[in-house]
N, C-alpha and C. Protein backbone atom coordinates (compact mmCIF):
# COMPACT_ATOMS: atom_id res chain seq x y z
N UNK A 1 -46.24 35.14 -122.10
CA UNK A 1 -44.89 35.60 -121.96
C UNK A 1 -44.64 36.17 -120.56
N UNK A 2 -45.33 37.01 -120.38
CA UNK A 2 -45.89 37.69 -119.15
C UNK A 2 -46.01 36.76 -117.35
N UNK A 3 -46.45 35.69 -118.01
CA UNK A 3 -46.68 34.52 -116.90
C UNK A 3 -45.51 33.83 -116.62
N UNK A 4 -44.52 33.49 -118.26
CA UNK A 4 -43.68 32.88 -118.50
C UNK A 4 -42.30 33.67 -117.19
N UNK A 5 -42.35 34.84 -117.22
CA UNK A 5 -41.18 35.42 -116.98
C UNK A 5 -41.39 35.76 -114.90
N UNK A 6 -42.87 35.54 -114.60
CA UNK A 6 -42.98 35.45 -112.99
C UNK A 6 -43.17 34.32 -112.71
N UNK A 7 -43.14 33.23 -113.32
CA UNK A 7 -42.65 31.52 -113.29
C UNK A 7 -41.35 31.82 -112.47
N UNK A 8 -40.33 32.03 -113.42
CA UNK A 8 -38.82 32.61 -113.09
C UNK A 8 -38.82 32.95 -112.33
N UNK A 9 -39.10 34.37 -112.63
CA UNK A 9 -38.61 35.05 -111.17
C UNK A 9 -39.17 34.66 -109.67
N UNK A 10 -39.96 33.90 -109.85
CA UNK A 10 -40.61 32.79 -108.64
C UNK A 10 -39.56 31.90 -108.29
N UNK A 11 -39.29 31.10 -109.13
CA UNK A 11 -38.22 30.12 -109.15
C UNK A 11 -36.82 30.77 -108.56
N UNK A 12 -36.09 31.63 -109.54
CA UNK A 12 -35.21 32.31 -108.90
C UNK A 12 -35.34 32.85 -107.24
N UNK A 13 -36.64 33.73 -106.89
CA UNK A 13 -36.62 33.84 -105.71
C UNK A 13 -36.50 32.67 -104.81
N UNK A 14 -36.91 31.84 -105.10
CA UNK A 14 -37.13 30.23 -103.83
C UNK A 14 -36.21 29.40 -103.96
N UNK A 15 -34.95 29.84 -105.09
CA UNK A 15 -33.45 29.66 -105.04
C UNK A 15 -32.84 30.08 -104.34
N UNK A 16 -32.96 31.73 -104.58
CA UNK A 16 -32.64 32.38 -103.60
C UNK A 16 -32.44 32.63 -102.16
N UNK A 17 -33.99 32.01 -101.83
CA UNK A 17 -34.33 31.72 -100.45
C UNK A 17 -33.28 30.60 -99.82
N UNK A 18 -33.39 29.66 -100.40
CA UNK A 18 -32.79 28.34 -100.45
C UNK A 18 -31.25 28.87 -100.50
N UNK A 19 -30.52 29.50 -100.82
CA UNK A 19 -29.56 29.91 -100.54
C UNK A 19 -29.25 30.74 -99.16
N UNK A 20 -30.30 31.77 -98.74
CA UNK A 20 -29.92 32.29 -98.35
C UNK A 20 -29.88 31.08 -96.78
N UNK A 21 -30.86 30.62 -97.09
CA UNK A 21 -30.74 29.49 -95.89
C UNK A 21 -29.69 29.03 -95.13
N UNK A 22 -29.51 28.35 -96.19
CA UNK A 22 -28.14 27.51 -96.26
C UNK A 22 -27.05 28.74 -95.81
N UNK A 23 -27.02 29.38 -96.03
CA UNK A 23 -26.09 30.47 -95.83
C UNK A 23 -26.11 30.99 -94.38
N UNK A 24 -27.15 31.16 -94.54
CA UNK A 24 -27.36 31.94 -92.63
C UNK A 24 -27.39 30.44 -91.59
N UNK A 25 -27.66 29.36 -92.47
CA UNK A 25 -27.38 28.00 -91.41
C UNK A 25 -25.84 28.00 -91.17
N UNK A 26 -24.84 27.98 -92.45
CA UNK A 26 -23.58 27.72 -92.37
C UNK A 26 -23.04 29.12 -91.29
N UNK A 27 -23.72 29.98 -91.58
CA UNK A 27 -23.06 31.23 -90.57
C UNK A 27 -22.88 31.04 -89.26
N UNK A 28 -24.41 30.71 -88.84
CA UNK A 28 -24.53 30.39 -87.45
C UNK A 28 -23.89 29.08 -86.74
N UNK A 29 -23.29 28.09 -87.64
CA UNK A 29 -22.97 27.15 -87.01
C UNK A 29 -21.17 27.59 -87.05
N UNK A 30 -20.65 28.18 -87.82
CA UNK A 30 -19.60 29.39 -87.63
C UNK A 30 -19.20 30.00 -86.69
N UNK A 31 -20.55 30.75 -86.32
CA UNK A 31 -20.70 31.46 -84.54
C UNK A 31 -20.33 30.59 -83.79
N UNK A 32 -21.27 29.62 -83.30
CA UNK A 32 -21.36 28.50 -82.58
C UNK A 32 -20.13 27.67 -82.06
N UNK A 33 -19.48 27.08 -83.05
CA UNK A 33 -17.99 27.04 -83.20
C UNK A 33 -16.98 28.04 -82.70
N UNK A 34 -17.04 29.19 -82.93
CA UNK A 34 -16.44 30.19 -82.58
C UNK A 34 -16.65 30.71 -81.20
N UNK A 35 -17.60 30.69 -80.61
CA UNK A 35 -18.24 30.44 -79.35
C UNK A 35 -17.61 29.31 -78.40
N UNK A 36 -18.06 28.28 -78.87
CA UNK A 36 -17.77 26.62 -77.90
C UNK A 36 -16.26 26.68 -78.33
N UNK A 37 -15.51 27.09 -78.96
CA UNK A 37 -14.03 27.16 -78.71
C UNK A 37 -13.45 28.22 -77.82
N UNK A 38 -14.06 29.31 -77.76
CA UNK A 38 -13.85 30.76 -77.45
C UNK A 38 -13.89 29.95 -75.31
N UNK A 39 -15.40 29.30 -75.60
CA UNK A 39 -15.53 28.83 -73.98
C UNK A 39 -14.44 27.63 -73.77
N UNK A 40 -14.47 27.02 -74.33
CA UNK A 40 -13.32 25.33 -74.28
C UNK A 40 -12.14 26.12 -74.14
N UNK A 41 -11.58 27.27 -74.18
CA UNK A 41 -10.33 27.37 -74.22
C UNK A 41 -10.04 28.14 -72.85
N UNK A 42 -11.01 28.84 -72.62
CA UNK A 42 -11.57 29.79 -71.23
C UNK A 42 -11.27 28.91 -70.41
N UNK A 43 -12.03 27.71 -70.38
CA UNK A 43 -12.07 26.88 -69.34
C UNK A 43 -10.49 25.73 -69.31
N UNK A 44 -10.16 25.33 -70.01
CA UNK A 44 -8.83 24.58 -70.21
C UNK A 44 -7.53 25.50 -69.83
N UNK A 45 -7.69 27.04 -69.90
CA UNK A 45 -6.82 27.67 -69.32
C UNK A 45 -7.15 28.06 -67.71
N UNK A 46 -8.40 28.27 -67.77
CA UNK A 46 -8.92 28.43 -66.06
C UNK A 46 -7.91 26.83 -65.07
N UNK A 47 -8.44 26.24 -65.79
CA UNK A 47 -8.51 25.14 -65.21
C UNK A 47 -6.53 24.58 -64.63
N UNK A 48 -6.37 24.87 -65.78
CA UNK A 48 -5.08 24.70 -65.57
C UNK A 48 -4.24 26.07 -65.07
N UNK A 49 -4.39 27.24 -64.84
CA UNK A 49 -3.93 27.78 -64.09
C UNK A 49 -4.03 27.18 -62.47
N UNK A 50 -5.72 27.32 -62.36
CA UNK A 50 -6.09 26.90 -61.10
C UNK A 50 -4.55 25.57 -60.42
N UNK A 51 -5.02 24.95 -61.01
CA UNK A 51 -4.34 23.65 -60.89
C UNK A 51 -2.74 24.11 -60.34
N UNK A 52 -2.27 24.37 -61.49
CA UNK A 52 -0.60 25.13 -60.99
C UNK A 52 -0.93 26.36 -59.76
N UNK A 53 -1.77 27.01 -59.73
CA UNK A 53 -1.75 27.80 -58.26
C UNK A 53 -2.60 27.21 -57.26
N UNK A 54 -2.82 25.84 -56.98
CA UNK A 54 -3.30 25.35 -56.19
C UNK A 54 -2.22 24.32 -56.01
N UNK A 55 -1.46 24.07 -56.65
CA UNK A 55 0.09 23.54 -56.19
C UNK A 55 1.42 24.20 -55.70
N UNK A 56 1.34 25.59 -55.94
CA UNK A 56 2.27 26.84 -55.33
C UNK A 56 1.37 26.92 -54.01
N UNK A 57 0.30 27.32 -53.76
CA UNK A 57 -0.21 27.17 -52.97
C UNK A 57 -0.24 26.00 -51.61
N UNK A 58 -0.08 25.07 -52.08
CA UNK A 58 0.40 23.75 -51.32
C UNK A 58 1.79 23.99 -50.75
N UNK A 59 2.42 24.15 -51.57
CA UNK A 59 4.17 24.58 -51.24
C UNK A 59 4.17 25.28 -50.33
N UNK A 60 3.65 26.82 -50.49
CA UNK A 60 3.59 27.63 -49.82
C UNK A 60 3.55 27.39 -48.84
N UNK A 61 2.17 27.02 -48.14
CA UNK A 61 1.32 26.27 -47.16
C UNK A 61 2.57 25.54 -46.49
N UNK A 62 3.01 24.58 -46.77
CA UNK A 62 4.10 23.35 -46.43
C UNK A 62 5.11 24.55 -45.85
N UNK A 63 5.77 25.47 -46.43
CA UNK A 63 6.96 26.04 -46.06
C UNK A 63 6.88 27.27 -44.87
N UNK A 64 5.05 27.76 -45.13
CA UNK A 64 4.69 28.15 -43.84
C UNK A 64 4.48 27.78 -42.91
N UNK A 65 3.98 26.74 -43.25
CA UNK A 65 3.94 25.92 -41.40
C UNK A 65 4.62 25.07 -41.09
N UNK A 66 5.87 25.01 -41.72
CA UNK A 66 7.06 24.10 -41.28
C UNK A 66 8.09 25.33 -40.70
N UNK A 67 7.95 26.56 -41.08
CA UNK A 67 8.75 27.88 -40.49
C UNK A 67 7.93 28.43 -39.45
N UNK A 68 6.71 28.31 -39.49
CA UNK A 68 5.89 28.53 -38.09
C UNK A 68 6.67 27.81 -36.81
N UNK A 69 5.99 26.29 -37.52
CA UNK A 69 6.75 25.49 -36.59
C UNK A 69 8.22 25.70 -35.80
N UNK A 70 8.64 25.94 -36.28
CA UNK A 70 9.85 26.03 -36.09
C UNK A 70 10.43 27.26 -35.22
N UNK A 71 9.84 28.30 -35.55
CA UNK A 71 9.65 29.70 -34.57
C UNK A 71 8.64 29.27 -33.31
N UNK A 72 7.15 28.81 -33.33
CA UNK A 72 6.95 28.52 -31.96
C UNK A 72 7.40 27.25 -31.22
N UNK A 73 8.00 26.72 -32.20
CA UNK A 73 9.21 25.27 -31.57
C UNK A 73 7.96 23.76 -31.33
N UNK A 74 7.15 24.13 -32.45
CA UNK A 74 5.75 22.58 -32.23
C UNK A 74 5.42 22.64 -33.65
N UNK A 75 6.30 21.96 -34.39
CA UNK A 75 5.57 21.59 -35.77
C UNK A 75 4.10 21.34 -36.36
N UNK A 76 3.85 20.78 -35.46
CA UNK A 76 2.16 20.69 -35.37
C UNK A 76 1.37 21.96 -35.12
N UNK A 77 1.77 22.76 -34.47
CA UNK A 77 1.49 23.86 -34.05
C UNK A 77 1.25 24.73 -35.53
N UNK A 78 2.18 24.13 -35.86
CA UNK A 78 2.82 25.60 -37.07
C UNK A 78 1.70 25.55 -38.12
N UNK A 79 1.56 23.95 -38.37
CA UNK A 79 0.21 23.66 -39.36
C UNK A 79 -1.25 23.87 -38.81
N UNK A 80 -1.13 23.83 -37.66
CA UNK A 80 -2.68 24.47 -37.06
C UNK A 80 -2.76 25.72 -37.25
N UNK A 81 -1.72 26.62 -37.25
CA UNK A 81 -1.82 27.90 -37.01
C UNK A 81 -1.83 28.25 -38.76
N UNK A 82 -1.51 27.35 -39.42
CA UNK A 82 -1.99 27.63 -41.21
C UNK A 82 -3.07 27.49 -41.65
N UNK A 83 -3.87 26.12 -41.04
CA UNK A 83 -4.86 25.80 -41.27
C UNK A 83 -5.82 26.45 -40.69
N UNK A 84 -5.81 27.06 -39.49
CA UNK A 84 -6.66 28.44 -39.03
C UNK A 84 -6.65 29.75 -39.68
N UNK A 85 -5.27 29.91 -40.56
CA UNK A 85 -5.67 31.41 -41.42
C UNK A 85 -6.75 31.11 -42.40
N UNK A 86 -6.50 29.79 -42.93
CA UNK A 86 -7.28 29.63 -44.15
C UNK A 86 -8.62 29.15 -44.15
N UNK A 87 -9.13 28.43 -42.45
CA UNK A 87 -10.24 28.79 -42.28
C UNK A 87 -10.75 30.18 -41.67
N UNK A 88 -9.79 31.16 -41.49
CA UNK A 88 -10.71 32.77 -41.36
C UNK A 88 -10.78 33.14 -42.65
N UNK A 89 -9.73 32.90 -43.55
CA UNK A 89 -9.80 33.12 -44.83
C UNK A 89 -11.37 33.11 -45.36
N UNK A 90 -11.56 31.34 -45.47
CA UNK A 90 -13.29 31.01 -46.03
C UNK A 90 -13.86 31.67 -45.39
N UNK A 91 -14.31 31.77 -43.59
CA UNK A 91 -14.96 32.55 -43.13
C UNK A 91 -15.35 33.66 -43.85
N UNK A 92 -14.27 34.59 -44.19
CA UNK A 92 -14.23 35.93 -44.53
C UNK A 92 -15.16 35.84 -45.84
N UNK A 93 -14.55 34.74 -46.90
CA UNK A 93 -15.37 34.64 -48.05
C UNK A 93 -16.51 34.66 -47.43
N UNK A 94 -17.19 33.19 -46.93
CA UNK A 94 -18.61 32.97 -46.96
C UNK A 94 -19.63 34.22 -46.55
N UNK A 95 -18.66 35.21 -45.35
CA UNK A 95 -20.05 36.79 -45.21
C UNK A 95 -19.42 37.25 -46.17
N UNK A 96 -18.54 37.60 -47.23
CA UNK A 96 -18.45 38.34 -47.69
C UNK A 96 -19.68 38.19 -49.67
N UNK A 97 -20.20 37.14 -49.28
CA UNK A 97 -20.18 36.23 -50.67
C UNK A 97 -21.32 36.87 -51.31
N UNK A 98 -22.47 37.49 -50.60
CA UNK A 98 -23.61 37.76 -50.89
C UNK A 98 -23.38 39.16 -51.40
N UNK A 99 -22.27 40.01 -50.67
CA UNK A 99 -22.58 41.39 -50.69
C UNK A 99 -21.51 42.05 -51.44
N UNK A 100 -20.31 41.15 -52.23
CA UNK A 100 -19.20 41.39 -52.69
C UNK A 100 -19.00 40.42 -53.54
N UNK A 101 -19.24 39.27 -53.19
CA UNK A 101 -18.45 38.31 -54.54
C UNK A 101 -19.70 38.12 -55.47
N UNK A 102 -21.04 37.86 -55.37
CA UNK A 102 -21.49 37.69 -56.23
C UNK A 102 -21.97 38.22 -57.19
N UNK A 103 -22.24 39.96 -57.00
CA UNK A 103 -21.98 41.03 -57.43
C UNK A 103 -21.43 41.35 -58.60
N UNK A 104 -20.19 40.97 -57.72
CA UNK A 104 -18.64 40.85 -58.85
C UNK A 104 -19.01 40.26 -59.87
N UNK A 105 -19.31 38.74 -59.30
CA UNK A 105 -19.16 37.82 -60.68
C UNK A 105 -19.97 38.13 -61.36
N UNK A 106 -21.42 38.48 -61.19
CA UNK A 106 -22.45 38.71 -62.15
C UNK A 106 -22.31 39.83 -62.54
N UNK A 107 -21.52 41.02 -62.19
CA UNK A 107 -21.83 42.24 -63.17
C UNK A 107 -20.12 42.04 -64.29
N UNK A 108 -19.55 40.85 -64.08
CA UNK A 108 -18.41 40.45 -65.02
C UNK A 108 -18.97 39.58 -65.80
N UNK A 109 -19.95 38.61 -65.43
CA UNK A 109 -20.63 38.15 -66.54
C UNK A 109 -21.48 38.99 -67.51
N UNK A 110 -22.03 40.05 -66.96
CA UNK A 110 -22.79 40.89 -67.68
C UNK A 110 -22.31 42.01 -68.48
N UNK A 111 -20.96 42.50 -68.29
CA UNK A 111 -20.31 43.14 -69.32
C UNK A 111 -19.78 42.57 -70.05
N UNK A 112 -19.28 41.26 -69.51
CA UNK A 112 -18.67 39.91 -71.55
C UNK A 112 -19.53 39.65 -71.84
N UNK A 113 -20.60 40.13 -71.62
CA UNK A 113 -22.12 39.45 -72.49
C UNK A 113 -22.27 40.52 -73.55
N UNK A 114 -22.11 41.68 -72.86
CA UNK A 114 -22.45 43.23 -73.45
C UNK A 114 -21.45 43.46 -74.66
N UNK A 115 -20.34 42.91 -73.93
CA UNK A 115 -19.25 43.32 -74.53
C UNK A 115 -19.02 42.23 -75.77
N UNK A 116 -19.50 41.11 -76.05
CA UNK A 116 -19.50 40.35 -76.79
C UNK A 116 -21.03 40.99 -78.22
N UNK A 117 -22.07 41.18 -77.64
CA UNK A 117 -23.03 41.87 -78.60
C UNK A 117 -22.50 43.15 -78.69
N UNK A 118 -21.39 44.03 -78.24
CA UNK A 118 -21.60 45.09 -79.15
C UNK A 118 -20.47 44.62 -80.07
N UNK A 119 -19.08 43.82 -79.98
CA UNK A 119 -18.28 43.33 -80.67
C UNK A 119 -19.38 42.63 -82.12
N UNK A 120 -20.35 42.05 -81.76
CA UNK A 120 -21.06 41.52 -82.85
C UNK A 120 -21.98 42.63 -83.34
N UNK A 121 -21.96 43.38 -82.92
CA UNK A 121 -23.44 44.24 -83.39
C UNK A 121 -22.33 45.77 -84.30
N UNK A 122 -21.09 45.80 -84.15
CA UNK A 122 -20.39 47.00 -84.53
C UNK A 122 -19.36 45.93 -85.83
N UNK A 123 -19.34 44.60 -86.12
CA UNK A 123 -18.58 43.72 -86.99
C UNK A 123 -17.28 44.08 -87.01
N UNK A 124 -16.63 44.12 -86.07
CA UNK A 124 -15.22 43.75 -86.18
C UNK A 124 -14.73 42.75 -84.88
């Protein structure tokens, strides 16, 4: 009887197990999903901002150095003198990249990292 009844509860446990499996499989592929959409949407809005302010940007560009032009009286002029801000511009990036931008980006990657495990680690 005795044997009969930790048969069972054997069985039941490795049901159990078998559930819980399945369970913590379906969870994590939940996450996962929730994740690769969370990033797919990050990036489809990055992307398309970029896009629209890299076309204001163009405009811009166009209406500055066609009003350049036009004040130092050499149209050509006006677009050299655009296309030289925006190479001091990069300039400025490229020394600035080591000691300021990358910094940046990695200690912003490292608090949505943080900030994503304590969101998971506190469940809401």
């Amino acid at each position: 009887m005795e044997a009969q009844n930790l048969k069972e509860d054997a069985k039941d446990i490795l049901n159990h197990a078998g559930d819980y499996a399945e369970t913590f499989y379906k969870l994590n592929l939940v996450r996962l999903t929730k994740k690769v959409s969370d990033v797919a949407s990050v990036v489809v809005n990055s992307l398309l901002i970029f896009f629209i302010s890299l076309c204001i940007l163009l405009f811009i560009s166009f209406a500055g150095a066609w009003w350049l032009g036009d004040v130092v009286q050499n149209r050509g002029l006006g677009f050299l003198l655009i296309a030289g801000f925006y190479l001091l511009i990069i300039l400025v990036l490229i020394l600035m990249r080591k000691k300021i931008i990358s910094p940046f980006i990695r200690n912003t990657l490292i608090r949505k990292i943080y900030e994503e495990k304590d969101h998971v680690i506190r469940g809401s």
